[in-house]
Protein backbone atom coordinates (compact mmCIF):
# COMPACT_ATOMS: atom_id res chain seq x y z
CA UNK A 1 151.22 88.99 46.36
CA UNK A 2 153.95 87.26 44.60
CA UNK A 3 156.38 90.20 44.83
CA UNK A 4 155.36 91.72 48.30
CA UNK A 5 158.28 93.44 50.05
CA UNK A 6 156.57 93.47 53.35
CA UNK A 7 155.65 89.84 55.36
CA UNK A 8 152.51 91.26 56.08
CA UNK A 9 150.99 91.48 52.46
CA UNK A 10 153.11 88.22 51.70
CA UNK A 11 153.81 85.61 53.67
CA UNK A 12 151.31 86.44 56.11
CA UNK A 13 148.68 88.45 54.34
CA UNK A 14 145.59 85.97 54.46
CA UNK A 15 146.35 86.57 58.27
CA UNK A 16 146.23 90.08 58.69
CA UNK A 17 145.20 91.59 55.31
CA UNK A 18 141.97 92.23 57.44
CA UNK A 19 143.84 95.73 59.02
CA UNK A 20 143.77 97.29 55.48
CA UNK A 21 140.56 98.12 56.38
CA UNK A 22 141.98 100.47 58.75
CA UNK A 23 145.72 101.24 57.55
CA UNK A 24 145.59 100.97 53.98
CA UNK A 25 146.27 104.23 51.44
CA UNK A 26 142.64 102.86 50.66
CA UNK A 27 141.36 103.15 53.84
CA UNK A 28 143.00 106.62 54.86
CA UNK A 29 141.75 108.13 51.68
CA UNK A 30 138.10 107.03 52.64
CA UNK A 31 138.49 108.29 55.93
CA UNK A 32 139.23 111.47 54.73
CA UNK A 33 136.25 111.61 52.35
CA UNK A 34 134.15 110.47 55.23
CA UNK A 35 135.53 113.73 57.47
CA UNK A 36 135.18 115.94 54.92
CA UNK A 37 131.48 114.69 54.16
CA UNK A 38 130.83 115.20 58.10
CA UNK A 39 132.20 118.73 58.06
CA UNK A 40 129.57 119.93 55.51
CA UNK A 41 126.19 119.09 57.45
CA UNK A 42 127.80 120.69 60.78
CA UNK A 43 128.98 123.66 59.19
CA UNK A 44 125.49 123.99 57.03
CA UNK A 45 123.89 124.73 60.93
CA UNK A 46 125.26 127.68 61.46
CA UNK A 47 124.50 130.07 58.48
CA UNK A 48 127.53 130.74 57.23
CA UNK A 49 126.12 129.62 53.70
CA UNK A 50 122.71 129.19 52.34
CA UNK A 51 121.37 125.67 53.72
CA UNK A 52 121.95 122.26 51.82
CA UNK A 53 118.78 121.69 50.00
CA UNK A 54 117.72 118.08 50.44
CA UNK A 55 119.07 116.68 47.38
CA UNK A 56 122.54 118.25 48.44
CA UNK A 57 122.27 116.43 51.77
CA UNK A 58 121.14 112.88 50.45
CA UNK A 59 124.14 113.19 47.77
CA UNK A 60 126.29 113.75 51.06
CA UNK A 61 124.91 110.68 52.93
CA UNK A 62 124.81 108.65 50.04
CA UNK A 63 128.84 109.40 49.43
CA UNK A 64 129.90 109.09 53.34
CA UNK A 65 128.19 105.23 52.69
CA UNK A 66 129.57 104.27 49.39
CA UNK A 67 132.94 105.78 48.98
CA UNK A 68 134.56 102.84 46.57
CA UNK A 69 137.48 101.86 44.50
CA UNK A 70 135.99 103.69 41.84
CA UNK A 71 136.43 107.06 43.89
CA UNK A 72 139.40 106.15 45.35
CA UNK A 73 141.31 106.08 41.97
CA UNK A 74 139.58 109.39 41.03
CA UNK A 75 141.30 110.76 43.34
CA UNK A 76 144.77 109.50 43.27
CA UNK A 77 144.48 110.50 39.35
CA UNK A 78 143.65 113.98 40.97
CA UNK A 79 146.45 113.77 42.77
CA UNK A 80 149.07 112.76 40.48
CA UNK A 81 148.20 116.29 38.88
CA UNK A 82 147.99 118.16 42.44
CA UNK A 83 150.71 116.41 44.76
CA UNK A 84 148.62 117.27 47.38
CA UNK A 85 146.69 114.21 48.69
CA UNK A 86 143.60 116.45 51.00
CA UNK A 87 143.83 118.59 48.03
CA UNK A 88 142.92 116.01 45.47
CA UNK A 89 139.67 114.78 47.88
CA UNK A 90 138.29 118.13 48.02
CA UNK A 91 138.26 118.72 44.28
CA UNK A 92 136.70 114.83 44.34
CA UNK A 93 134.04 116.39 46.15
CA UNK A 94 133.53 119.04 44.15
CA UNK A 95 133.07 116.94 41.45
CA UNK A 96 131.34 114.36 42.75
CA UNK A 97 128.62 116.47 45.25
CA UNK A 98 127.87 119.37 42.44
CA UNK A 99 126.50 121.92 45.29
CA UNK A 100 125.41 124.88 44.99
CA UNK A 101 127.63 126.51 47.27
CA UNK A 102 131.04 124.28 46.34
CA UNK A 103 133.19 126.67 48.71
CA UNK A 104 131.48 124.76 51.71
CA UNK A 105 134.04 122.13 51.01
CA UNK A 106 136.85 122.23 53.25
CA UNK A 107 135.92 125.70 54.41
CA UNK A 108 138.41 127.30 56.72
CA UNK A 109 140.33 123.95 57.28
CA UNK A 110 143.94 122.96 56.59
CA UNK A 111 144.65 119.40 55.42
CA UNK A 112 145.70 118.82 59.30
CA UNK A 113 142.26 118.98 60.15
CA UNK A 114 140.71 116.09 58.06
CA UNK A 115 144.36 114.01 58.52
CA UNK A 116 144.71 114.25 62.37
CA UNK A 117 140.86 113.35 62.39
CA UNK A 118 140.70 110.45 60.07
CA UNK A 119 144.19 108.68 61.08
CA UNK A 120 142.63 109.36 64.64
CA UNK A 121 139.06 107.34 63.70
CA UNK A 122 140.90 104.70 61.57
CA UNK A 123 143.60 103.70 64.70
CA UNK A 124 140.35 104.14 67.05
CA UNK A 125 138.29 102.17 64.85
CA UNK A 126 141.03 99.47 64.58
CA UNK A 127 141.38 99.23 68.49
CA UNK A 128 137.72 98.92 68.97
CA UNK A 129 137.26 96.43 66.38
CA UNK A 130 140.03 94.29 65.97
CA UNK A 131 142.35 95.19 69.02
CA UNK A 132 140.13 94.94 71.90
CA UNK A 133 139.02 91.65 71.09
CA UNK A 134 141.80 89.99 70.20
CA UNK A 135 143.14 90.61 73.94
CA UNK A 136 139.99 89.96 74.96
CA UNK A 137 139.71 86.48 73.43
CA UNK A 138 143.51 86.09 74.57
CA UNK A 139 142.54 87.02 78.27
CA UNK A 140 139.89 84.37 78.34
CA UNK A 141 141.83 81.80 76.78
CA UNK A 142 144.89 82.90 79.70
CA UNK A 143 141.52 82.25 82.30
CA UNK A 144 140.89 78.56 81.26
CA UNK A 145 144.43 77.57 81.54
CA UNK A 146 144.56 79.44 84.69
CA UNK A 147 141.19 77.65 86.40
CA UNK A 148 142.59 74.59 84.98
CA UNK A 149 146.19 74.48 86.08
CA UNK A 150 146.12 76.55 89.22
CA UNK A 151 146.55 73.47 91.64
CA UNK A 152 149.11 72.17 89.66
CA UNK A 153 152.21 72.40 91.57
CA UNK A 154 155.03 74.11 89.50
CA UNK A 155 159.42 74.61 90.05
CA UNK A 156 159.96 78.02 90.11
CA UNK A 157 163.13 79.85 89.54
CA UNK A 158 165.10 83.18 90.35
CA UNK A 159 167.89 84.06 89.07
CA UNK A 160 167.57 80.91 87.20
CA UNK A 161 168.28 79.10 90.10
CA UNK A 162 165.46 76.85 91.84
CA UNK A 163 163.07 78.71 94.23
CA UNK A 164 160.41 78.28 96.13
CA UNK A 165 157.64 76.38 94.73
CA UNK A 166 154.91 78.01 92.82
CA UNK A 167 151.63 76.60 90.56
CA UNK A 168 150.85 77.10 86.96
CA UNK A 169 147.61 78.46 87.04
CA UNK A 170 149.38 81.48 89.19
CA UNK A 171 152.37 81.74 86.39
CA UNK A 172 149.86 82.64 83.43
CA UNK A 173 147.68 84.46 86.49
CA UNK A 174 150.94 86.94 86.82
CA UNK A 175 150.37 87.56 82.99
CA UNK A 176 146.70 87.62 82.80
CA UNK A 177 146.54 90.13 85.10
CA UNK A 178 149.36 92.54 83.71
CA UNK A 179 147.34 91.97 80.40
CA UNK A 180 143.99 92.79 81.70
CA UNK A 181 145.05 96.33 83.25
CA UNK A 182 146.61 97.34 80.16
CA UNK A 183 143.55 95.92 78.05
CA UNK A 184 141.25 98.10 80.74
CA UNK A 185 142.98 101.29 80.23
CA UNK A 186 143.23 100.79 76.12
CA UNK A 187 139.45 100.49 76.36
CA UNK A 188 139.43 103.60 78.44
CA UNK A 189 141.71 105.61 76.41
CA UNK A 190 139.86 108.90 75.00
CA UNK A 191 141.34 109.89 71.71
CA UNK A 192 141.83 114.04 70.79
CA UNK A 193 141.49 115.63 67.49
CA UNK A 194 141.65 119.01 66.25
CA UNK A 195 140.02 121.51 64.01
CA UNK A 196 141.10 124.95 64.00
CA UNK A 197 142.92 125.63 60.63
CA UNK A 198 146.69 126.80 59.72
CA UNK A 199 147.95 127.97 62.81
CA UNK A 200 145.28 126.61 65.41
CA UNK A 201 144.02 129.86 65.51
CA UNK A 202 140.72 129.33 64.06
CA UNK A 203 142.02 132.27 61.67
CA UNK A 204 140.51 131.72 58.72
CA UNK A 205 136.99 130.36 59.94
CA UNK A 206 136.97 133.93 62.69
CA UNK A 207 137.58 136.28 60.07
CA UNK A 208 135.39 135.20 57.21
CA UNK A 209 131.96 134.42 60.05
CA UNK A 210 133.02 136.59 63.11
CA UNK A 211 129.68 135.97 65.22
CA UNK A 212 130.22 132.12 64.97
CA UNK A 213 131.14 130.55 68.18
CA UNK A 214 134.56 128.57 66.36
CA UNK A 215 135.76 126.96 69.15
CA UNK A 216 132.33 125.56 70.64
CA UNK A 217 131.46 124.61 66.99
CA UNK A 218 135.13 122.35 66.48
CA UNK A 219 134.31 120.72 70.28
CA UNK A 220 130.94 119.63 68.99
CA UNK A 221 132.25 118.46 65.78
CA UNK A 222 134.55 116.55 67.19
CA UNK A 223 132.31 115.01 70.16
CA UNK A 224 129.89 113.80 67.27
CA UNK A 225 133.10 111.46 66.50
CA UNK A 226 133.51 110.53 69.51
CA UNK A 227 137.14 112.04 70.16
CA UNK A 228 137.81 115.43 72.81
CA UNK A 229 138.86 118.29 71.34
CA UNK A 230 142.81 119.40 71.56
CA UNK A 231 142.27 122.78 72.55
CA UNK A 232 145.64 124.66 71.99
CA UNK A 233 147.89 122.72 69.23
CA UNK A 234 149.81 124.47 66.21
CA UNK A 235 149.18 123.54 62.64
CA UNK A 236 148.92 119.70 63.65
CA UNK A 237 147.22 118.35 66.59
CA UNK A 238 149.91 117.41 69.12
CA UNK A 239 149.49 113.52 69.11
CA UNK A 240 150.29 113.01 72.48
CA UNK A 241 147.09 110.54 72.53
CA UNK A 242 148.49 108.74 70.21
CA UNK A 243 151.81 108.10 71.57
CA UNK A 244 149.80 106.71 75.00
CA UNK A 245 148.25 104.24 72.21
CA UNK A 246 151.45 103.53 70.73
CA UNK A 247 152.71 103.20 74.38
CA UNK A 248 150.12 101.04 75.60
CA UNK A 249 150.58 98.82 72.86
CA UNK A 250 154.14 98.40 73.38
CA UNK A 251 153.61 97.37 76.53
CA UNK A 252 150.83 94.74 75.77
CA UNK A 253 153.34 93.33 73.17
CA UNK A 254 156.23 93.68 76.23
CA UNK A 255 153.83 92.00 78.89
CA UNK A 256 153.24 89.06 75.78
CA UNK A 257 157.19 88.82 75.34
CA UNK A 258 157.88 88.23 79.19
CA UNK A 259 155.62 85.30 78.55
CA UNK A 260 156.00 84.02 75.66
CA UNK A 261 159.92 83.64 76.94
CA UNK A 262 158.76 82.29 79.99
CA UNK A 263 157.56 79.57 78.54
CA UNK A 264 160.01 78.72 75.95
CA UNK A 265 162.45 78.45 78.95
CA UNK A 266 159.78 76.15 80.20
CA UNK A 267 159.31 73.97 77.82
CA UNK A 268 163.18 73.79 77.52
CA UNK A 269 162.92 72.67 81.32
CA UNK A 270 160.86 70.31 80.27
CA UNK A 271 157.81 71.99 82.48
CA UNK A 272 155.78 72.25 79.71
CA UNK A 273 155.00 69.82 76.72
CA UNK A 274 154.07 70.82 73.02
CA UNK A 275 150.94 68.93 71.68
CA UNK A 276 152.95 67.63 68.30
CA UNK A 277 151.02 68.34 64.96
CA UNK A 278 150.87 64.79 62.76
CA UNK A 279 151.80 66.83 59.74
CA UNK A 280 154.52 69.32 61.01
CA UNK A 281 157.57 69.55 60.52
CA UNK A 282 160.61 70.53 63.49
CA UNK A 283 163.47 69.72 61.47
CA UNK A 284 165.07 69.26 58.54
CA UNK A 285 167.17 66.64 59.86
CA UNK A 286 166.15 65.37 63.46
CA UNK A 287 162.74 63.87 63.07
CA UNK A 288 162.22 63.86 67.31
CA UNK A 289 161.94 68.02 67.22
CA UNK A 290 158.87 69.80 68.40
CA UNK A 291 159.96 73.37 68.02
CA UNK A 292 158.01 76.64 70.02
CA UNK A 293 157.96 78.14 66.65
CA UNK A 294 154.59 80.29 67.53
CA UNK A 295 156.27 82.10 70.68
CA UNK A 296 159.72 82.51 68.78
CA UNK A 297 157.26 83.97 65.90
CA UNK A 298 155.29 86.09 68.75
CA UNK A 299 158.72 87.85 69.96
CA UNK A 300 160.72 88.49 66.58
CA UNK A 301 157.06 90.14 65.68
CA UNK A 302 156.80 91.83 68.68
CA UNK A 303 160.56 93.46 68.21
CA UNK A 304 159.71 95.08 64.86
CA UNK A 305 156.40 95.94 66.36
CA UNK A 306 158.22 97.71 69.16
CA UNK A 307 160.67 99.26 67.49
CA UNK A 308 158.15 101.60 65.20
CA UNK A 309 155.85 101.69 68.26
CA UNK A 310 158.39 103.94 70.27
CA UNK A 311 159.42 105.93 67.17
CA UNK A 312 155.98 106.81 66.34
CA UNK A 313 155.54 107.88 70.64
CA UNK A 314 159.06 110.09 69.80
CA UNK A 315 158.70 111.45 66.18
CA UNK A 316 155.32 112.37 66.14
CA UNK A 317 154.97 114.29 69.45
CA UNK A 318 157.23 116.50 67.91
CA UNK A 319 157.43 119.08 64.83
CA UNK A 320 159.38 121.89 63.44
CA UNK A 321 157.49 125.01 64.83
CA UNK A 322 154.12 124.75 63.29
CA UNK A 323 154.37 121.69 61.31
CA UNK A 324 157.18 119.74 58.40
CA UNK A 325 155.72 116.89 56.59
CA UNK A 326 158.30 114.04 58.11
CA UNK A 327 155.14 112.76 60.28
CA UNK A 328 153.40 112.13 56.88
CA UNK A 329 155.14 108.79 55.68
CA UNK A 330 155.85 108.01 59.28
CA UNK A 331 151.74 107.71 59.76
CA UNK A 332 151.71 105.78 56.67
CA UNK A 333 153.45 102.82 58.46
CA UNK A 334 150.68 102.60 61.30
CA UNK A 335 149.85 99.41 60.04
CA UNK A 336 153.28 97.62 59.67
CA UNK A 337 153.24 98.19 63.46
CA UNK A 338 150.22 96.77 64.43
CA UNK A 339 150.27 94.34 61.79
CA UNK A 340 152.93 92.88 63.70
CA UNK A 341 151.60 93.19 66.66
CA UNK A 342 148.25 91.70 66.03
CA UNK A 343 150.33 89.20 64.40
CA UNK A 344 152.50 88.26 67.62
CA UNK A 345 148.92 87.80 69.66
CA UNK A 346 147.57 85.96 67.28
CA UNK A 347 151.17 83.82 67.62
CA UNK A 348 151.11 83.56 71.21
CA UNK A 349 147.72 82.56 71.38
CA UNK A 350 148.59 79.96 68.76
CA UNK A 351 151.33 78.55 71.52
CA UNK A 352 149.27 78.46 74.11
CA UNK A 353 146.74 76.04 72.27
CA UNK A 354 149.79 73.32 72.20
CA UNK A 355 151.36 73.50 75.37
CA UNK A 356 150.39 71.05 78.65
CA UNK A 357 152.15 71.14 81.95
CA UNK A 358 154.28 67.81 82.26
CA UNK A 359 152.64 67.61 85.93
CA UNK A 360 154.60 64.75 86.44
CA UNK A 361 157.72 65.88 85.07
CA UNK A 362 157.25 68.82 87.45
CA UNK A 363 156.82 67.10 90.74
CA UNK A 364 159.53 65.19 90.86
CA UNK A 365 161.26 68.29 90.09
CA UNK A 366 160.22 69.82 93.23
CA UNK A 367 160.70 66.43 95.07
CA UNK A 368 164.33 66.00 94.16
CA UNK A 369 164.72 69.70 95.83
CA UNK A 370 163.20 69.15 99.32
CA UNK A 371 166.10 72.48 100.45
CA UNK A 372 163.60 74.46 98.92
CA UNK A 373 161.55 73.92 102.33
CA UNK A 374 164.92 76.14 103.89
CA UNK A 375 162.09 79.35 103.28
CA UNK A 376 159.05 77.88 105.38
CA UNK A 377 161.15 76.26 108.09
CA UNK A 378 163.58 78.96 109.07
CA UNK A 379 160.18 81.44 108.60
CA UNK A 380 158.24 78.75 110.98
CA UNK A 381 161.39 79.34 113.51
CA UNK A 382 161.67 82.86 113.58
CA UNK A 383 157.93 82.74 114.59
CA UNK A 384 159.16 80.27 117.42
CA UNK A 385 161.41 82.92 118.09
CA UNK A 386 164.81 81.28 117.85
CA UNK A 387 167.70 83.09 117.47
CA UNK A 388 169.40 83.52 114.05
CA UNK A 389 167.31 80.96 112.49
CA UNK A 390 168.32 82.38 108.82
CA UNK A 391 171.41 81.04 108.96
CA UNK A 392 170.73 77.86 110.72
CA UNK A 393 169.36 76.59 107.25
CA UNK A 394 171.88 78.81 105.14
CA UNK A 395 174.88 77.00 106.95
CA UNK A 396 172.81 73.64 106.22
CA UNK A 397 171.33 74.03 102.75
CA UNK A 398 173.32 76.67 100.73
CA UNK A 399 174.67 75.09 97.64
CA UNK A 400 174.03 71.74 99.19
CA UNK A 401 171.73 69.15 97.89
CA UNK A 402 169.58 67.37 100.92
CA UNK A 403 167.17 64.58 101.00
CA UNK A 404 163.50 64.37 103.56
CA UNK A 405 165.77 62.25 105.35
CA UNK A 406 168.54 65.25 106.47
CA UNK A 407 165.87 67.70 106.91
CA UNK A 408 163.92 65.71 109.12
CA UNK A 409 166.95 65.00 111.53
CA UNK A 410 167.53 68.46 111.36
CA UNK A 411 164.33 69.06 112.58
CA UNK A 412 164.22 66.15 115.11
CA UNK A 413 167.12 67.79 116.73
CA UNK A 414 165.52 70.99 117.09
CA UNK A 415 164.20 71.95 120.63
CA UNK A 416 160.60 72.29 119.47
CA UNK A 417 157.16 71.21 120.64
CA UNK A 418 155.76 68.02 119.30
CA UNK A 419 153.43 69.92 117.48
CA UNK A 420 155.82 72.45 115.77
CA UNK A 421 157.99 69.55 114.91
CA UNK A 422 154.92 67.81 113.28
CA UNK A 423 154.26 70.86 111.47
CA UNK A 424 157.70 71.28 110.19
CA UNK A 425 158.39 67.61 109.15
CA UNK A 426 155.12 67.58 107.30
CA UNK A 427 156.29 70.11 104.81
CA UNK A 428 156.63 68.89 100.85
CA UNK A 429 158.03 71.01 98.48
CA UNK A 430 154.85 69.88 95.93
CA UNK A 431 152.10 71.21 98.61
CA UNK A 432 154.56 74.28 99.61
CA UNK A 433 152.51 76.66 97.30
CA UNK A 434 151.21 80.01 99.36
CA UNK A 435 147.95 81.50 98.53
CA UNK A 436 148.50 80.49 94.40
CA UNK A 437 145.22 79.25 93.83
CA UNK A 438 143.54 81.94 96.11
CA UNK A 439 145.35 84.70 93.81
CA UNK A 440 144.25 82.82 90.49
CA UNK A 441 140.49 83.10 91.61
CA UNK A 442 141.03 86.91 92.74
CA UNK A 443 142.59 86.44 88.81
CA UNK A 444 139.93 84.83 87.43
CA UNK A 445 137.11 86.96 89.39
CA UNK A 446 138.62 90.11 87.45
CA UNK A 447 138.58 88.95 83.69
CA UNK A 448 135.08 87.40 84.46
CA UNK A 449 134.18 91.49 84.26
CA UNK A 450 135.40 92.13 80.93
């Protein structure tokens, strides 16, 4: 689109024009169709109206499959003459099923009832289809760097300062793993709809068939798409699901960011190398540059992302009494959040595929640090039970620079037993790396499940 106001249907549309499947006018229109098509068979089974005869029911079926662009602008013609969007579908169906009993359409409902139900399949439909698997596929990708680099010794830092050393495999393990629980309890999250008419009260559907059983008939509904049904909301259903989607999102795109900075100050530190593309392009001016464009692309996605995230977990959790229609064009911009947030995966998967550790960039790092080995000596002592042992190494090593050489005649002057003095003298910052390989298996073990 030449004139596109939004990135996502320019600059980046062959990227993510995919989600108009879900977030599209298009696509929320269909959705609606598709509810209202769902409501008729359930409410044909229990007698309110003559049954659907069977060429009533294969029109139905035939409708829920094929809804196209054709119907799609029948309605929005309907609705230029309505202004009322839910409106405008029923009279489509009208139209377009010619029943016998027309007043079955939309029967009872108010238009919160098919929107809260078809936003709720489209954003469901979206996690299950494109979500999931992108952090799936991202969580796998996260594993083979992990199994491959979890050995490789690594500088860590605090505070930006150096600390004590780390590998890797267990820096993208700390990720992978903050990634995976969110990923487990997205998949887990249970969606709610509701359909009970104006007021929630089932008013309209208990006065007109008394001996039906409303409320058992809207759970059952509703369990037949999959969602749990809301059972006390006003006019609109309450959205509180939706704001733990919009939060859990947020946080995979938060969990990304931590990362995706991580390693830009990496590759800064020269920890990391980029894989240079023949073809690209750094600078303008300085031919030498290989920038981390895809993880400075992941986070300025991941801030817009974040931004409407929140507001959607804040505005739409809230409503004037029974309903006002601000939620409306707020719902419409679903998928400028997600867009961007599928985007900044997608970006951040991108920068992972470039970067190496500069192994041995990084151990003579650690090398030219050997006061980093202040942590397991004085922690060696203190099990040797000498007194004060803490500040034995701060008075030798704070804000000093030392060599193998002065720790060792520290260490030789220590009254120790051969053995402990072997023990301590062996220590190298480069092997000094904990359990790090045992937690990226305990890692690795986990994401094998998903």
């Amino acid at each position: 689109m030449l004139k596109a106001i939004s990135p996502l249907d320019g600059r980046y549309g062959q990227r993510v024009g995919k989600l108009g499947d879900y977030f599209s006018e298009y696509a929320l229109m269909g959705a609606r169709v598709w509810v209202e098509l769902q409501y008729l068979p359930a409410l044909d089974k229990t007698g309110v109206f003559p049954s659907l005869n069977k060429r009533e029911i294969k029109r139905i079926e035939s409708l829920s499959q094929s809804f196209g662009k054709e119907d799609y602008h029948k309605i929005k013609a309907i609705e230029a003459e309505l202004n009322h969007d839910v409106k405008a579908c029923e009279v489509f169906l009208g139209d377009a099923l010619k029943l016998r009993y027309p007043n079955m359409i939309h029967f009872g409902l108010t238009s919160e009832d098919i929107n809260n139900i078809a936003h709720t399949l489209l954003i469901k439909k979206y996690r299950d289809e494109e979500q999931l698997p992108q952090v799936r596929e991202l969580l796998l990708f996260l594993a083979e760097r992990i199994r491959e680099w979890k050995a490789l010794p690594f500088p860590s830092r605090t505070h930006g300062q150096m600390a004590s050393p780390t590998t890797a495999g267990k820096e993208m393990a700390v990720f992978a793993s903050r990634l995976l629980r969110q990923f487990k309890a997205l998949r887990a999250l249970r969606f709610r709809g509701k359909c009970n008419g104006a007021t929630g009260n089932y008013s309209a559907l208990a006065v007109a068939a008394p001996g039906t059983d409303w409320i058992k008939f809207s759970k059952d509904f509703l369990k037949a798409l999959d969602l749990e049904m809301n059972p006390a909301t006003t006019q609109i259903e309450d959205h509180d699901t939706w704001a733990e989607y919009f939060s859990l999102t947020a946080r995979i795109n938060n969990i990304l960011l931590d990362m995706n900075t991580d390693i830009w100050t990496g590759l800064m530190l020269g920890y990391f190398r980029q894989k240079p593309s023949k073809n690209e392009v750094g600078s303008s001016t300085m031919p030498h540059k290989v920038n981390p464009i895809n993880f400075e692309n992941s986070e300025g996605n991941i801030g817009i992302s974040n931004v409407l995230l929140h507001h959607f977990s804040e505005k739409l959790t809230r409503s004037r009494l029974q309903r006002d229609l601000s939620d409306s064009t707020v719902e419409r911009n679903f998928g400028v959040a997600l867009g961007h947030a599928f985007l900044a995966a997608e970006e951040s998967r991108r920068g992972l595929e470039k970067i190496t550790v500069n192994t041995e960039y990084c151990e003579k790092a650690l090398h030219a640090y050997p006061e980093l080995l202040a942590e397991p000596i004085q922690t060696i002592l203190r099990r040797e039970h000498f007194e004060n042992p803490y500040d034995m190494l701060k008075n030798l090593t704070r804000g000093q620079s030392m060599s193998i050489a002065q720790l060792n005649k520290f260490i030789n002057a220590l009254k120790v037993s051969d053995g402990v003095r072997k023990e301590l003298t062996e220590l190298r910052t480069h092997t000094y790396t904990g359990l790090a390989e045992k937690i990226c298996n305990e890692v690795l073990r986990e994401i094998s499940k998903i």
